[in-house]
Protein backbone atom coordinates (compact mmCIF):
# COMPACT_ATOMS: atom_id res chain seq x y z
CA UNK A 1 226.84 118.30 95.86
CA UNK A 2 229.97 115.64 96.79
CA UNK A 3 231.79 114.68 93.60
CA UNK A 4 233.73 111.49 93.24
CA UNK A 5 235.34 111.43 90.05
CA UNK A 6 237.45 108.65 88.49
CA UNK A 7 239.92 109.21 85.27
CA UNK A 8 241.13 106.88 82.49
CA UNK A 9 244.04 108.27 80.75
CA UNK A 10 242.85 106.25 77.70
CA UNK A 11 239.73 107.92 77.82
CA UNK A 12 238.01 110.97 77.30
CA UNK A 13 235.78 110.61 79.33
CA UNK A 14 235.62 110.06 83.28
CA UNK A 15 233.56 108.19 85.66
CA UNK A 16 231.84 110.64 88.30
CA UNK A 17 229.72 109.91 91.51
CA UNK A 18 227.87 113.08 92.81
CA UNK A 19 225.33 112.93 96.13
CA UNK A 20 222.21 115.83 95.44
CA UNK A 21 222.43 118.50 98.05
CA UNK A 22 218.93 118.85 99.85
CA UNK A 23 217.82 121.73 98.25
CA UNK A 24 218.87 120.78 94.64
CA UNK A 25 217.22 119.84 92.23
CA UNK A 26 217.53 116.48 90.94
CA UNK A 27 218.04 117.24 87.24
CA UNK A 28 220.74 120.40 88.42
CA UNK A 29 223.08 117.39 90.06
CA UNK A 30 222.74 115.31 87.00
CA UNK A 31 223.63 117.82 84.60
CA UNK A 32 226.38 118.75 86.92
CA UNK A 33 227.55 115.63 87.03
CA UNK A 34 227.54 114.92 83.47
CA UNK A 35 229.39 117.80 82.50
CA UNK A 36 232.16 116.45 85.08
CA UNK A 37 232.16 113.29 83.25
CA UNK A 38 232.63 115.09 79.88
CA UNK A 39 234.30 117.64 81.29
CA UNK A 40 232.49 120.40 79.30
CA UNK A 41 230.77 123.27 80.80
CA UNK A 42 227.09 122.33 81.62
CA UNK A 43 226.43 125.01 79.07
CA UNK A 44 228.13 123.18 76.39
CA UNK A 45 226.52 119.35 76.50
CA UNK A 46 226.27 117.86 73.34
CA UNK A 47 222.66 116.91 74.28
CA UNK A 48 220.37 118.74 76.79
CA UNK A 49 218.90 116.75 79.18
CA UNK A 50 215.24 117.35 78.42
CA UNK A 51 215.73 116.19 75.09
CA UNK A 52 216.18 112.63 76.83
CA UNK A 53 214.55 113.17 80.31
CA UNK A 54 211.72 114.95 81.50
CA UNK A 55 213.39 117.27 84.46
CA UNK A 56 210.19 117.61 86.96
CA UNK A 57 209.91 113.65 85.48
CA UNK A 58 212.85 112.75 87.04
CA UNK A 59 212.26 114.98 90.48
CA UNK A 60 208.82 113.24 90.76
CA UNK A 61 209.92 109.66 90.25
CA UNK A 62 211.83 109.87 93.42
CA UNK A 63 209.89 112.79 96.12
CA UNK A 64 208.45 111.76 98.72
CA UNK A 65 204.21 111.16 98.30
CA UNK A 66 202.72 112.70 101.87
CA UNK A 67 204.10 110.81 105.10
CA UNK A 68 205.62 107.76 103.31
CA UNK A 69 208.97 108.20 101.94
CA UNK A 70 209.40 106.47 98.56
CA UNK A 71 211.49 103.09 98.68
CA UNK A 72 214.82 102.74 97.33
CA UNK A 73 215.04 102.69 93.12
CA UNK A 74 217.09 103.85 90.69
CA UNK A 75 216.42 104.91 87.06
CA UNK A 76 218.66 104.47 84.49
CA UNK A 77 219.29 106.11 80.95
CA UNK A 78 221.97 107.30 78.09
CA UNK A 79 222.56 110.46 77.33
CA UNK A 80 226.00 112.02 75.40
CA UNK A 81 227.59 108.48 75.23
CA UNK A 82 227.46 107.88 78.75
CA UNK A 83 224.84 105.62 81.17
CA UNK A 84 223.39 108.07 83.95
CA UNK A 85 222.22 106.18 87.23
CA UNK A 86 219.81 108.11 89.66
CA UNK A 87 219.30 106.10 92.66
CA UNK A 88 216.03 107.30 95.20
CA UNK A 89 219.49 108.39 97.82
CA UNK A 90 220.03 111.31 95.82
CA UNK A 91 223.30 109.70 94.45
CA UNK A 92 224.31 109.89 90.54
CA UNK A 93 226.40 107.94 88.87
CA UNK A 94 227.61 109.00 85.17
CA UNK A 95 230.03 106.10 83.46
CA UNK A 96 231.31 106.40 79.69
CA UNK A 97 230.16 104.19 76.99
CA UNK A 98 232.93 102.14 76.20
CA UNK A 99 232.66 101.75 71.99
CA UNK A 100 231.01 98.28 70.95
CA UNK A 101 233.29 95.51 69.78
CA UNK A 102 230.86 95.06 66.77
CA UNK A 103 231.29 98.67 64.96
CA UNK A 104 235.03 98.33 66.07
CA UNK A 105 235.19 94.97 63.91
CA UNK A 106 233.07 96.05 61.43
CA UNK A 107 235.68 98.85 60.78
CA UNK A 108 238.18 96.48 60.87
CA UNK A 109 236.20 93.68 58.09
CA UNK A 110 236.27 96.58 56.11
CA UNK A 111 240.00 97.32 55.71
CA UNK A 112 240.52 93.95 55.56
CA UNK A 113 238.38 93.27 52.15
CA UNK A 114 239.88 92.09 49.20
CA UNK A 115 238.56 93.14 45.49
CA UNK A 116 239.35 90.26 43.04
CA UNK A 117 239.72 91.73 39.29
């Protein structure tokens, strides 16, 4: 498995590229790369994987079916506040969740309210 990670300082979380070695499965590389991104121990996830993907799911969508290779795709999901990209290449992608602006500025309304007596 190739890693390309990316840091934000401002973040705590990173952005991570990882290419599937040939004899790995699918789901391994994702939760490998995930726990890059978090930087956890794959052990430690807040979320297991199966509990948002099915694993053999995900290594089905993209084997081969006899003689004809499948054509390029890419499924896409959230898991652990972070968008997971699995392309039909073998390549995952794991960026962070940046926080919406609305529960920011809902915070912010909040603070801001003023009780008349």
């Amino acid at each position: 498995m190739a890693s390309n990670a990316g840091s934000d300082p401002d973040s705590r979380f990173r952005r991570v590229e990882v290419t599937r070695s040939s004899d790995e499965h699918l789901a391994t590389t994702v939760v490998y790369a995930l726990s890059e991104a978090l930087d956890r121990n794959p052990n430690d996830l807040p979320v297991e994987l199966n509990q948002v993907v099915d694993p053999d799911a995900l290594e089905r969508v993209f084997e081969e079916r006899g003689e004809t290779p499948r054509g390029p795709g890419r499924l896409v999901f959230e898991i652990a506040d972070c968008e997971v990209t699995v392309t039909s290449s073998g390549r995952v992608t794991v960026v962070p969740i940046p926080p919406t602006a609305g529960v920011a500025n809902a915070e912010t309304d909040q603070s801001d309210e003023t009780t008349v007596d």
